[in-house]
N, C-alpha and C. Protein backbone atom coordinates (compact mmCIF):
# COMPACT_ATOMS: atom_id res chain seq x y z
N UNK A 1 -63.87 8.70 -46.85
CA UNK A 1 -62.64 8.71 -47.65
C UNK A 1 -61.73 9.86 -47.23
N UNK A 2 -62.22 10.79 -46.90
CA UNK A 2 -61.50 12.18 -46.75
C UNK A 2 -61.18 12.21 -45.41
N UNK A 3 -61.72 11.38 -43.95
CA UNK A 3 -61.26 10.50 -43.06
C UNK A 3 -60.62 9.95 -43.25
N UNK A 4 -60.40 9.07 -43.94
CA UNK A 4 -58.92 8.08 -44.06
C UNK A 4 -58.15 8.82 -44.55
N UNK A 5 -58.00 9.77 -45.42
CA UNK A 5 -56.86 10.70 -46.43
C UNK A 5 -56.30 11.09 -45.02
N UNK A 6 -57.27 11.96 -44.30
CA UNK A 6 -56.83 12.56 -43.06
C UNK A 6 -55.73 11.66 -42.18
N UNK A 7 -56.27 10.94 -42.08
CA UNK A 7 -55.62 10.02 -40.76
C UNK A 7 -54.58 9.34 -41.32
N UNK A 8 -54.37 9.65 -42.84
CA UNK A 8 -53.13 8.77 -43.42
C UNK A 8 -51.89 10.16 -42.98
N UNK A 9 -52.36 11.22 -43.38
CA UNK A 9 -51.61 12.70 -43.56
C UNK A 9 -50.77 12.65 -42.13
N UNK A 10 -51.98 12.40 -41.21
CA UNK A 10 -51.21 13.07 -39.89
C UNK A 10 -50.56 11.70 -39.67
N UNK A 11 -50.43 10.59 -39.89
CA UNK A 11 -49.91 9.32 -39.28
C UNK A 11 -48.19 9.54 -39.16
N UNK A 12 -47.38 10.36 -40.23
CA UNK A 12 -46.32 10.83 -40.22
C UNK A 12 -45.94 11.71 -38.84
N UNK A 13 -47.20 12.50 -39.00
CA UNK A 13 -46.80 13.59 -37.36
C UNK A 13 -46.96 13.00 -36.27
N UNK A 14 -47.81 12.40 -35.94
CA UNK A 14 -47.81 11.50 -35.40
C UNK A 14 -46.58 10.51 -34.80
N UNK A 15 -46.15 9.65 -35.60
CA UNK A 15 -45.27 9.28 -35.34
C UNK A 15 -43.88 10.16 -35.20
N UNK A 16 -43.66 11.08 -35.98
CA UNK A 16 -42.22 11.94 -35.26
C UNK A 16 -43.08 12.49 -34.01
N UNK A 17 -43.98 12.96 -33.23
CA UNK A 17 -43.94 13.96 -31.98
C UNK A 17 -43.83 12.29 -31.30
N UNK A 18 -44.20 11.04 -31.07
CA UNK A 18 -43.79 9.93 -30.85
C UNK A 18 -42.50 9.64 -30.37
N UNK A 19 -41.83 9.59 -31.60
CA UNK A 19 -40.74 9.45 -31.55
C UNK A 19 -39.65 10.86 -30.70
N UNK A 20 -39.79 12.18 -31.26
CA UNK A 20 -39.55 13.16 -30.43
C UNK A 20 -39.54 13.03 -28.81
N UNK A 21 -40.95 12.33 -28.61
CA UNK A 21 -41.36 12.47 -26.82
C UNK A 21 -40.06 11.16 -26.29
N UNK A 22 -39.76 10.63 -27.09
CA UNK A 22 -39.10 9.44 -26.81
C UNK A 22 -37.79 9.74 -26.64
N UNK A 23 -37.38 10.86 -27.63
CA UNK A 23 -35.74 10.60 -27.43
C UNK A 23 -35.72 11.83 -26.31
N UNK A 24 -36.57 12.76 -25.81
CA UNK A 24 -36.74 13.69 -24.96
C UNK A 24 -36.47 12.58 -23.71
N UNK A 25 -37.12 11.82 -23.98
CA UNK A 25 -37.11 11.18 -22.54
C UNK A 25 -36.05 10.43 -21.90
N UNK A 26 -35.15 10.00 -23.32
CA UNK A 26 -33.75 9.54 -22.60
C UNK A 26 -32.89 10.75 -22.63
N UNK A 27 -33.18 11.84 -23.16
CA UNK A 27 -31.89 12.55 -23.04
C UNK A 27 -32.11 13.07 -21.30
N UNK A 28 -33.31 13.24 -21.15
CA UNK A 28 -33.28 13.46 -19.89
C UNK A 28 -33.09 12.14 -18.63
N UNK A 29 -33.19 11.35 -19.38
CA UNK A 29 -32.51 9.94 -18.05
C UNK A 29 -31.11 10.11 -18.20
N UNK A 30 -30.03 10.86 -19.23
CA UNK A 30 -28.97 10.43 -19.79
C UNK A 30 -28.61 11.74 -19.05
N UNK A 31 -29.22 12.69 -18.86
CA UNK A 31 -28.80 13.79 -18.31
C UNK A 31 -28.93 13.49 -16.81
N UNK A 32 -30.21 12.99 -16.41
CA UNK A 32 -29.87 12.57 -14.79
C UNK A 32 -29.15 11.53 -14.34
N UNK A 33 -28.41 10.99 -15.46
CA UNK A 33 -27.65 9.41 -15.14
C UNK A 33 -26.59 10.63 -14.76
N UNK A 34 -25.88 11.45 -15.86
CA UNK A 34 -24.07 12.22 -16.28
C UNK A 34 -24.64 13.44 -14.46
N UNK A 35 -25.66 13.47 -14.52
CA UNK A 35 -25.72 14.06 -13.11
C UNK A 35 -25.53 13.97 -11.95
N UNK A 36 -26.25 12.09 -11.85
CA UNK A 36 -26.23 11.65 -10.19
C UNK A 36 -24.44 11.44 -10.65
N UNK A 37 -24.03 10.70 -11.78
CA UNK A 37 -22.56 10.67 -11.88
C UNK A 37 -21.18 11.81 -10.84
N UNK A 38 -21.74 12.77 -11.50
CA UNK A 38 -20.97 13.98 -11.07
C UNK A 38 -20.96 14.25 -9.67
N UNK A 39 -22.36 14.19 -9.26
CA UNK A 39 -22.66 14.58 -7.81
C UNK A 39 -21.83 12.96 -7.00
N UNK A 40 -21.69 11.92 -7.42
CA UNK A 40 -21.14 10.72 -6.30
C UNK A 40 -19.79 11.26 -6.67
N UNK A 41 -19.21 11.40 -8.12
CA UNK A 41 -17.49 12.03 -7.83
C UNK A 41 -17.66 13.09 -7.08
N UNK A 42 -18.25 14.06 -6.52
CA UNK A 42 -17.81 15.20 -6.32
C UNK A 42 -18.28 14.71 -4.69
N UNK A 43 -19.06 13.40 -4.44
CA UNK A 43 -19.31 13.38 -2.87
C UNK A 43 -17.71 12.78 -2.33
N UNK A 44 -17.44 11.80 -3.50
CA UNK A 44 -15.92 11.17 -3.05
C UNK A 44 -14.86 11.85 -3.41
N UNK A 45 -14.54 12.91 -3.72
CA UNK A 45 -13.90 14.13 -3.66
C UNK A 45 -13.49 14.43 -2.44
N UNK A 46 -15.04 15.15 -2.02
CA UNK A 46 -14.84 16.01 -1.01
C UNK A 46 -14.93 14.28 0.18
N UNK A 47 -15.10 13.39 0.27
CA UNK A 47 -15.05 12.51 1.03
C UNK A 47 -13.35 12.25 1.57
N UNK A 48 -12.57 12.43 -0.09
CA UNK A 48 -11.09 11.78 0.53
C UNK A 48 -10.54 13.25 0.47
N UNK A 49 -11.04 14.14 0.26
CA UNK A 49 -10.32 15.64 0.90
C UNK A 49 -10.63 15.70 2.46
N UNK A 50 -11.74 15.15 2.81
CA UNK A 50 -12.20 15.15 4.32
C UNK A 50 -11.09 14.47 5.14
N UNK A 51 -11.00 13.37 4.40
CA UNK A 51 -10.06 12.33 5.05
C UNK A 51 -8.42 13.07 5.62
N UNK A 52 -8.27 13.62 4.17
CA UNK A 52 -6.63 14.02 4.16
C UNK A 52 -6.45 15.19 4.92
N UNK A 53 -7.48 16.27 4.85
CA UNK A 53 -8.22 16.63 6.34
C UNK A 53 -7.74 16.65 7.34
N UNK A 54 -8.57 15.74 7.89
CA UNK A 54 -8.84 15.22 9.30
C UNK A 54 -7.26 14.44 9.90
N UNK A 55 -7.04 13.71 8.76
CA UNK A 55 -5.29 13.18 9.40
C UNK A 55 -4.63 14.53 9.17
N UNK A 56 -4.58 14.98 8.17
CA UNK A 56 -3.20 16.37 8.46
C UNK A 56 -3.56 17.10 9.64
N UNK A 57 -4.87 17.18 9.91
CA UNK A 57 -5.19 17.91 11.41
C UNK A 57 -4.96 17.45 12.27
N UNK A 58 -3.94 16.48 12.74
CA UNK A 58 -3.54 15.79 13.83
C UNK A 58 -2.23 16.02 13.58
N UNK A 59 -1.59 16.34 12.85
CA UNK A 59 0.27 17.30 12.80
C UNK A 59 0.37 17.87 12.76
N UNK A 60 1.84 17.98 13.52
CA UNK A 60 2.24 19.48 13.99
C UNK A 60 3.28 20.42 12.95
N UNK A 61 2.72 19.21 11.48
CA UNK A 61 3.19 20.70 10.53
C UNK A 61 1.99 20.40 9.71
N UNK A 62 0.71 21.34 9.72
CA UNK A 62 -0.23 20.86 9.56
C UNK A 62 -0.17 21.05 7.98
N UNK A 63 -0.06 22.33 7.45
CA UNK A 63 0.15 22.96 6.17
C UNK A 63 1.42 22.04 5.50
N UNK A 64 1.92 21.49 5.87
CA UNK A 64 3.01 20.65 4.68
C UNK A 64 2.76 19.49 4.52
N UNK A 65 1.71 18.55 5.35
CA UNK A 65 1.30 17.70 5.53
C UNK A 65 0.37 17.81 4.62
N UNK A 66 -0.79 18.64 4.28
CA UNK A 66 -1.76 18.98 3.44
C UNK A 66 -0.91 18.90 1.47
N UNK A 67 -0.64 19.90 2.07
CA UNK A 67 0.56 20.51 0.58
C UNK A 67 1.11 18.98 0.08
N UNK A 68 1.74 18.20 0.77
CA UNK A 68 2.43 17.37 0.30
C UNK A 68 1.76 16.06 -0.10
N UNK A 69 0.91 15.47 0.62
CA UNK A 69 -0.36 14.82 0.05
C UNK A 69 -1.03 15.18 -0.87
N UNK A 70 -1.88 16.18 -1.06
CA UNK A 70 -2.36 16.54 -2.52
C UNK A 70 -1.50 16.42 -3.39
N UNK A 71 -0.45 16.82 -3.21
CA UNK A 71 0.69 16.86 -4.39
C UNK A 71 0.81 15.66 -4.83
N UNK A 72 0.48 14.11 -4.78
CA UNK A 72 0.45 12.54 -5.04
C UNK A 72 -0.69 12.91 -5.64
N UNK A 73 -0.65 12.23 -6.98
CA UNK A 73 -1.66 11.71 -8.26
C UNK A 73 -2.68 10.98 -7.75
N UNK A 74 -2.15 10.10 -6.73
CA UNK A 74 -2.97 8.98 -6.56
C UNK A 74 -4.01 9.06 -5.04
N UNK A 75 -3.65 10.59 -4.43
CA UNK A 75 -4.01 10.74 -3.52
C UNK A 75 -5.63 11.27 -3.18
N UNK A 76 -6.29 11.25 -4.79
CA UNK A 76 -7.47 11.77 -4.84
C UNK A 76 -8.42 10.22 -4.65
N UNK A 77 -7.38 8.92 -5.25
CA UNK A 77 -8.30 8.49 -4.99
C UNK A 77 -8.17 7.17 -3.57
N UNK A 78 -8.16 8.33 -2.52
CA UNK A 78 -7.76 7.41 -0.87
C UNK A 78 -8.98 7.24 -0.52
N UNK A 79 -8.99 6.06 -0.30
CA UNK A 79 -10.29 5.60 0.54
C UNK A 79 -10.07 5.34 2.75
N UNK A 80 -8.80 5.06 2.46
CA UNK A 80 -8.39 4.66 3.82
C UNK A 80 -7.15 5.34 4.08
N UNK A 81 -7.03 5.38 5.50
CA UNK A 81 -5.56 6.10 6.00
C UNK A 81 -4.27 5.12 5.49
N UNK A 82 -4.37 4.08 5.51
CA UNK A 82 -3.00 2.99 5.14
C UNK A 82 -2.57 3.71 3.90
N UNK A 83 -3.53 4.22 2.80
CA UNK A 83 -2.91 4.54 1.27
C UNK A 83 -2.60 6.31 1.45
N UNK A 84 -2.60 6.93 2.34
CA UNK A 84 -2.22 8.10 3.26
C UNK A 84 -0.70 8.13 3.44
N UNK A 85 -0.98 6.73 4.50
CA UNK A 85 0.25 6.71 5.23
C UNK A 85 1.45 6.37 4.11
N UNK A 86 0.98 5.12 2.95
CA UNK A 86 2.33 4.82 1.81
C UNK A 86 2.69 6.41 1.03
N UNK A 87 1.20 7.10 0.93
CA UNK A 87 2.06 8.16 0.00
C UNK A 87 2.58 9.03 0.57
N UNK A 88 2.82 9.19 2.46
CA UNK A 88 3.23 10.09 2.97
C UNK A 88 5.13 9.53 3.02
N UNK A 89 5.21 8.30 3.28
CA UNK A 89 6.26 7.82 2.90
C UNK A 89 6.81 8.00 1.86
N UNK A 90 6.11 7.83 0.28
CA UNK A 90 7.16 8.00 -0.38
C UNK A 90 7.32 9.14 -1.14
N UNK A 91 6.55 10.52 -0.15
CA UNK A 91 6.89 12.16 -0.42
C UNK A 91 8.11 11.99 -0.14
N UNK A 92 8.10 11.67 1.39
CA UNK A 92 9.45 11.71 2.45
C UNK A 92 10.58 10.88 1.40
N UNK A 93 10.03 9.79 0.76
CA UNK A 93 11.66 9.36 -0.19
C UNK A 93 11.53 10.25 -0.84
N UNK A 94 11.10 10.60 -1.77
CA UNK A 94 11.08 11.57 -3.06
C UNK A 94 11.87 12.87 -2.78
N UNK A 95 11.59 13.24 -1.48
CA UNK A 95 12.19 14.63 -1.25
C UNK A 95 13.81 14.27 -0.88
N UNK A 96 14.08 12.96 -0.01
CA UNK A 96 15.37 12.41 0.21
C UNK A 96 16.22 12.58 -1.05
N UNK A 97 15.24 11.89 -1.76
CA UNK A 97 16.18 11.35 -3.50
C UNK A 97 16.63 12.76 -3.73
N UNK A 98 15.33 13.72 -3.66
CA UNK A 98 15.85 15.03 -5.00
C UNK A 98 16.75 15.70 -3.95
N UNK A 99 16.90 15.65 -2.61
CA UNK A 99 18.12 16.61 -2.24
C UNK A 99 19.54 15.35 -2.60
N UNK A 100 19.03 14.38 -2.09
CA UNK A 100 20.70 14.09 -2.78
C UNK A 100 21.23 14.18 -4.17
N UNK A 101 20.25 14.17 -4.97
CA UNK A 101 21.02 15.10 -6.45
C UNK A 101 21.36 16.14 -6.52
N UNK A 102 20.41 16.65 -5.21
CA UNK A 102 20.89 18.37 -5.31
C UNK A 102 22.50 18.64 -4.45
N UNK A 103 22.64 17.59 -3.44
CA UNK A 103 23.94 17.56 -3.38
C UNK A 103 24.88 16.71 -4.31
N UNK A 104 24.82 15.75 -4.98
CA UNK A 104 25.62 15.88 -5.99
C UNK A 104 25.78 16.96 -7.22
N UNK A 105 24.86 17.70 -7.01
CA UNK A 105 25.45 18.91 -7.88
C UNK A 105 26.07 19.78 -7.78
N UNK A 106 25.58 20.42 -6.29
CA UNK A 106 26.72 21.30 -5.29
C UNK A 106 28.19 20.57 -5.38
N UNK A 107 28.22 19.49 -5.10
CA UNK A 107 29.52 19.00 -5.45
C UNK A 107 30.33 18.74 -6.70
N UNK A 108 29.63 19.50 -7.83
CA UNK A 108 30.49 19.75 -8.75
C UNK A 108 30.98 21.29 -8.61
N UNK A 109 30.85 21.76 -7.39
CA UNK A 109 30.94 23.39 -7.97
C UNK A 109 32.13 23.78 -6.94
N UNK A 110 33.67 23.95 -8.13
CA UNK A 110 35.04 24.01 -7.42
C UNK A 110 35.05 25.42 -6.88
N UNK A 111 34.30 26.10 -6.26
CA UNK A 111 34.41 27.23 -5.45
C UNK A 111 34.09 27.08 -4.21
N UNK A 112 33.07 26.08 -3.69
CA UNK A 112 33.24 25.49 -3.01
C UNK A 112 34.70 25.14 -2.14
N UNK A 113 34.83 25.41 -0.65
CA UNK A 113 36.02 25.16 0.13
C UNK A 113 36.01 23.30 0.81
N UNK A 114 36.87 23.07 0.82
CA UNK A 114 37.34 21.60 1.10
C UNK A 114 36.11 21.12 1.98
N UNK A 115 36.36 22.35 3.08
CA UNK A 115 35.70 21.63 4.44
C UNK A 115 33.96 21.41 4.05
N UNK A 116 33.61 22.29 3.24
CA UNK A 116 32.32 22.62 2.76
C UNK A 116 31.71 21.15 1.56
N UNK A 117 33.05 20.88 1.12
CA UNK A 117 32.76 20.00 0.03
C UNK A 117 32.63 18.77 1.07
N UNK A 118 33.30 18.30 2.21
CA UNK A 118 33.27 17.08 2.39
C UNK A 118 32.16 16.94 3.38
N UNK A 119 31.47 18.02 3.83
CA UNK A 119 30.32 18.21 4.69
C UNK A 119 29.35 17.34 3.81
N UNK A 120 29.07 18.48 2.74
CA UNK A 120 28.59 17.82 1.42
C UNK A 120 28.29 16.49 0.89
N UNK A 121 29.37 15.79 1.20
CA UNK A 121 29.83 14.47 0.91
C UNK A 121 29.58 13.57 1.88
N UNK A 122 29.41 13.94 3.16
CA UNK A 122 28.79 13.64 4.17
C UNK A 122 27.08 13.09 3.82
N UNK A 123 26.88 13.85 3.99
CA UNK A 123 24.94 14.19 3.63
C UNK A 123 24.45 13.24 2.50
N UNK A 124 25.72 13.78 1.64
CA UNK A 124 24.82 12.97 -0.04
C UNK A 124 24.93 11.07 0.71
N UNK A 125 25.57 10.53 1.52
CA UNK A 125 25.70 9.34 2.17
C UNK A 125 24.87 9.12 2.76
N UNK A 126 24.06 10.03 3.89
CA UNK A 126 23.41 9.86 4.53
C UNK A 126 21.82 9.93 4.09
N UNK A 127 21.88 10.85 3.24
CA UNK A 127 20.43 10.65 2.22
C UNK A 127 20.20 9.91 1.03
N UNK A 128 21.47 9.10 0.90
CA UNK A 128 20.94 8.09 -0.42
C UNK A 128 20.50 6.64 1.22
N UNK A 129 21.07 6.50 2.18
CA UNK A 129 20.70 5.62 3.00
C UNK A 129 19.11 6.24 3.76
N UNK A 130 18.78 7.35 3.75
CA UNK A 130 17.71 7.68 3.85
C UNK A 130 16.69 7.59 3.31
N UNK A 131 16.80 7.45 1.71
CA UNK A 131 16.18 6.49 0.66
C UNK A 131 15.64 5.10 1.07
N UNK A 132 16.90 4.45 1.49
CA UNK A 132 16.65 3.23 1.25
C UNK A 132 15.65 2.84 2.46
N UNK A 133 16.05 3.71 3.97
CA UNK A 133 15.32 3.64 4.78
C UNK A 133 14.02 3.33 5.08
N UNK A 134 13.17 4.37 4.04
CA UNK A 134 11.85 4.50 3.88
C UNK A 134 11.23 4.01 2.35
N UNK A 135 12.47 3.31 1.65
CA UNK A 135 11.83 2.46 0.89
C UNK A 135 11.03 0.86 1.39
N UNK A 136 12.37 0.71 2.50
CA UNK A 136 11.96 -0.30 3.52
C UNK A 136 10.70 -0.35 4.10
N UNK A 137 10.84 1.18 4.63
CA UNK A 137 9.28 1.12 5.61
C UNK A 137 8.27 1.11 4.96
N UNK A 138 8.05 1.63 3.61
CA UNK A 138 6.90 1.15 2.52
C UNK A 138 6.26 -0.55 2.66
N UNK A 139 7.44 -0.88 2.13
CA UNK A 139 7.40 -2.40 1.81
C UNK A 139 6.65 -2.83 3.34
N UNK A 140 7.59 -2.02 4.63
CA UNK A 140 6.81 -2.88 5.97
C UNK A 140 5.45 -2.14 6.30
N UNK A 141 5.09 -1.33 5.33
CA UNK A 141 3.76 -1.07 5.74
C UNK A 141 3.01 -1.81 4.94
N UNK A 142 3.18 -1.85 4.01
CA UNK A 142 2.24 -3.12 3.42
C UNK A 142 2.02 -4.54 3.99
N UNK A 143 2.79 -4.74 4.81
CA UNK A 143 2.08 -5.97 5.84
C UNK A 143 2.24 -5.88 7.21
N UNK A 144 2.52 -4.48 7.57
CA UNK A 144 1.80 -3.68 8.91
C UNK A 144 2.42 -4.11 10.01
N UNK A 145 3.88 -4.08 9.20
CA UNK A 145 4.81 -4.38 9.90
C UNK A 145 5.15 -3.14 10.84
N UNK A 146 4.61 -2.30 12.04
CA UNK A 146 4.16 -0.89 12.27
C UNK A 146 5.18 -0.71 12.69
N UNK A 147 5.88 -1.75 13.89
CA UNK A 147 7.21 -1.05 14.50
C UNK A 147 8.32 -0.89 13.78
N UNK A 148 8.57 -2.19 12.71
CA UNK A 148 9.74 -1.96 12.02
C UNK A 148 9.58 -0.39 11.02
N UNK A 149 8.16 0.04 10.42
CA UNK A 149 7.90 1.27 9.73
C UNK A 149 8.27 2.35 10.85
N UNK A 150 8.29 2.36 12.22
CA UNK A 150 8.59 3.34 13.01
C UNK A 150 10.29 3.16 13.47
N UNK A 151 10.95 1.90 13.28
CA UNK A 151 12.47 2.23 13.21
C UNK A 151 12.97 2.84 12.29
N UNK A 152 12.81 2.27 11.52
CA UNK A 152 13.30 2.66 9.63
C UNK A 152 12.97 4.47 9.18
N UNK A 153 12.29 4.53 9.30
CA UNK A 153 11.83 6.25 9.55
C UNK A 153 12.42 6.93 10.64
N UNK A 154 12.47 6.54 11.43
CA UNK A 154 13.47 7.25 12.61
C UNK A 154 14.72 7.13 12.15
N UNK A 155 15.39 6.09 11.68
CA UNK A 155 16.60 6.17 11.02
C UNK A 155 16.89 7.09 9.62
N UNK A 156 16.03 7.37 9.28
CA UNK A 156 15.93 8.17 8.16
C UNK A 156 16.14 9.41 8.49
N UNK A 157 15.48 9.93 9.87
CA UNK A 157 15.52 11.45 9.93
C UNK A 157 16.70 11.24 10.92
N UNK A 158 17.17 9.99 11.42
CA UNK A 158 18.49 10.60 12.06
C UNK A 158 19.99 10.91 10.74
N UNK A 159 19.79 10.22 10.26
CA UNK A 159 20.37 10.82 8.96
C UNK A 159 20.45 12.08 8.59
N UNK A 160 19.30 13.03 8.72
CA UNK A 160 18.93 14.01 8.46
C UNK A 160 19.66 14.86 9.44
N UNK A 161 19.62 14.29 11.02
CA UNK A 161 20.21 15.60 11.89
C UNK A 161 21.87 15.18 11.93
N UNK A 162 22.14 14.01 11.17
CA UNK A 162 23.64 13.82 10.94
C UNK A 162 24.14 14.51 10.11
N UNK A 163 23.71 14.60 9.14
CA UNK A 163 23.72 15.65 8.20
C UNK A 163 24.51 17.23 8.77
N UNK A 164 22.80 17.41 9.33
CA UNK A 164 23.06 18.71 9.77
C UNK A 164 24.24 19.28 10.84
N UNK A 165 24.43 18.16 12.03
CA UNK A 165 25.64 18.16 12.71
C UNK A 165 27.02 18.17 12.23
N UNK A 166 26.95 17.04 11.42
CA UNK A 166 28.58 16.71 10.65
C UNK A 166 28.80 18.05 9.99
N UNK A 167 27.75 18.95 9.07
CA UNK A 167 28.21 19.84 8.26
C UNK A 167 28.57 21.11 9.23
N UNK A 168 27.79 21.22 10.36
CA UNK A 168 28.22 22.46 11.02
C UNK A 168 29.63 22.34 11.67
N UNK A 169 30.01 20.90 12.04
CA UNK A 169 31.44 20.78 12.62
C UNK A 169 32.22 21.37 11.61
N UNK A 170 32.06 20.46 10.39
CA UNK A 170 33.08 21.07 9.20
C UNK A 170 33.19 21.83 8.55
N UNK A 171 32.23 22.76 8.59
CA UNK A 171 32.10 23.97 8.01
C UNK A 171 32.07 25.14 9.15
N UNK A 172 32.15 26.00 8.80
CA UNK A 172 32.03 27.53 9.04
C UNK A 172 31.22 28.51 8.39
N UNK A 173 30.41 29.03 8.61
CA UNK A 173 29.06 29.72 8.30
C UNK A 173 27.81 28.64 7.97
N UNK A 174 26.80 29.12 7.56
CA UNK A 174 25.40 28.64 7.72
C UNK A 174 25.33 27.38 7.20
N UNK A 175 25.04 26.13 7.51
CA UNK A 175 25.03 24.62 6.60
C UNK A 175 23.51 25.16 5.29
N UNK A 176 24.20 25.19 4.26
CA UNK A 176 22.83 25.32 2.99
C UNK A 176 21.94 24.17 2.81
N UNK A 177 22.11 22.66 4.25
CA UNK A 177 21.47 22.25 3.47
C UNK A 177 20.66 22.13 5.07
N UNK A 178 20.20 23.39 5.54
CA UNK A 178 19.75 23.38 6.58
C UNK A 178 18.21 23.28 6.46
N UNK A 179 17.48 24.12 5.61
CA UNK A 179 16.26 24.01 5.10
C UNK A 179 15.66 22.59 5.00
N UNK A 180 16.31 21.87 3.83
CA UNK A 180 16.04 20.69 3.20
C UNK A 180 15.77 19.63 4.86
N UNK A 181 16.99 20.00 4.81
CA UNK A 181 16.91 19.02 6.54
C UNK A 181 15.76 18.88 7.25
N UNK A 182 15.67 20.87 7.26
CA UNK A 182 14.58 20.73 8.45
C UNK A 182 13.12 19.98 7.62
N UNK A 183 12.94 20.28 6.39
CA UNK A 183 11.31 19.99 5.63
C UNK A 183 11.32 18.26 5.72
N UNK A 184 12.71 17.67 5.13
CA UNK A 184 12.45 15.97 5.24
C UNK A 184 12.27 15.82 6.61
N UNK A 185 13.00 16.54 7.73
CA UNK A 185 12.46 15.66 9.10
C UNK A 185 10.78 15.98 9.65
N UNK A 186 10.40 17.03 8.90
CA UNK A 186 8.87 17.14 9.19
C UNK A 186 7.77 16.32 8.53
N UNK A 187 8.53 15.99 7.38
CA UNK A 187 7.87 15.13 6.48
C UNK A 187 7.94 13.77 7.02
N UNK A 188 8.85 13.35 7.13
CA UNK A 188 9.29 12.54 7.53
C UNK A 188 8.49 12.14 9.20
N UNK A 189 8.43 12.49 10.13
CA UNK A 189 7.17 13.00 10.96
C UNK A 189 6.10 13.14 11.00
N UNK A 190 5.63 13.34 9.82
CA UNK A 190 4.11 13.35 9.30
C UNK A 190 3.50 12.23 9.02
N UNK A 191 4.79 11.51 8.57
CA UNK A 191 4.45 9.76 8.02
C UNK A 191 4.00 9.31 9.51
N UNK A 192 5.01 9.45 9.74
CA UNK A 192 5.17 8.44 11.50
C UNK A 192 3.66 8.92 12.20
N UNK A 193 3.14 9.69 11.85
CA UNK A 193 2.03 10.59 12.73
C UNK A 193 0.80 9.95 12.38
N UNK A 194 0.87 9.77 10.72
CA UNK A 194 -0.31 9.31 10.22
C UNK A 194 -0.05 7.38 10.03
N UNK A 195 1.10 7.33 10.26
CA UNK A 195 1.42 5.45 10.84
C UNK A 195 0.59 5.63 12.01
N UNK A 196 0.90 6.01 13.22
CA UNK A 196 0.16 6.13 14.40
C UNK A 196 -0.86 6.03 14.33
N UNK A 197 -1.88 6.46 13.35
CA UNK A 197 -3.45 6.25 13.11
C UNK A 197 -4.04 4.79 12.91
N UNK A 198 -3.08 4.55 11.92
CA UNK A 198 -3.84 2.96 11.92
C UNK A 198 -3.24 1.91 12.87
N UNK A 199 -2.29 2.28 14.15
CA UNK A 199 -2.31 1.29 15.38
C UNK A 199 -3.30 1.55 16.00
N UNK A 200 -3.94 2.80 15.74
CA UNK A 200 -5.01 3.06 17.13
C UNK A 200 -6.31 2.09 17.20
């Protein structure tokens, strides 16, 4: 009787160290599941950092090429050079777009001299068509359309040294939008560099 009392008493402990060993045992499958988890993001991490890598290490602006890729949201998650090459394109628009606002703003500012304003006025033409340029070559990279993506981009950065020419004729002292110029035609270059990868 005092056997059975016994074995009734502990049947409670029993069952919780039971139950205890049990939930021990998924927290630790649940901990090596959120583990191997972490370790495959952090292999495809460093997998499409390798990538973006290895193509910016083939241009000859290697550091803006880097810089400007990471800077895309969507660039963490590249599996292949083609989704490289679209977001290197549409840095190169993005940077087009924001200098031509930035010259329509210069062109509100009446201190500005005639010759300076229509330089100005020049450019903001040539970089809203520089837009459209490499909106084009997007679209023709998506069906690898490679040469027309290598006209359309070349037309884009000739824009860029039209720019820079037309304003030095018409102006007198330094063209301000000499910088900008020079970064879209490198950018702009970088595309074309990392297009080149997937003809090879």
């Amino acid at each position: 009787m005092k056997l059975c009392s016994l074995s009734l008493s502990l049947l409670p402990l029993a069952l919780c160290l039971a139950l205890l060993g049990h939930r021990g045992v998924a927290a630790h499958a649940s901990a090596a599941h959120a583990a191997a988890t972490a370790a495959n993001a952090s292999a495809t991490a460093t997998a499409t950092a390798g990538l973006v890598a290895k193509v910016c290490g083939k241009s000859n602006h290697r550091d803006l090429c880097l810089s400007s890729l990471q800077s895309v949201p969507d660039v963490g998650s590249a599996t292949d050079v083609g989704i490289l090459a679209i977001a290197a394109l549409r840095v190169a628009a993005t940077n087009a777009s924001d200098t031509a606002a930035l010259i329509q703003g210069l062109l509100n500012d009446t201190t500005l001299s005639p010759a300076v304003q229509q330089g100005l006025s020049d450019c903001a033409d040539h970089y809203v068509d520089a837009v459209e340029q490499l909106d084009d070559s997007v679209a023709a990279l998506t069906v690898k359309a490679y040469s027309d993506v290598r006209t359309w981009v070349k037309t884009a950065i000739a824009d860029a040294d039209t720019c820079e020419a037309g304003f030095q004729q018409l102006a007198t002292g330094p063209n301000i939008l000499s910088h900008r110029n020079l970064i879209f035609r490198q950018l702009c270059n970088n595309a074309l560099g990392i297009v080149k990868l997937l003809k090879a």
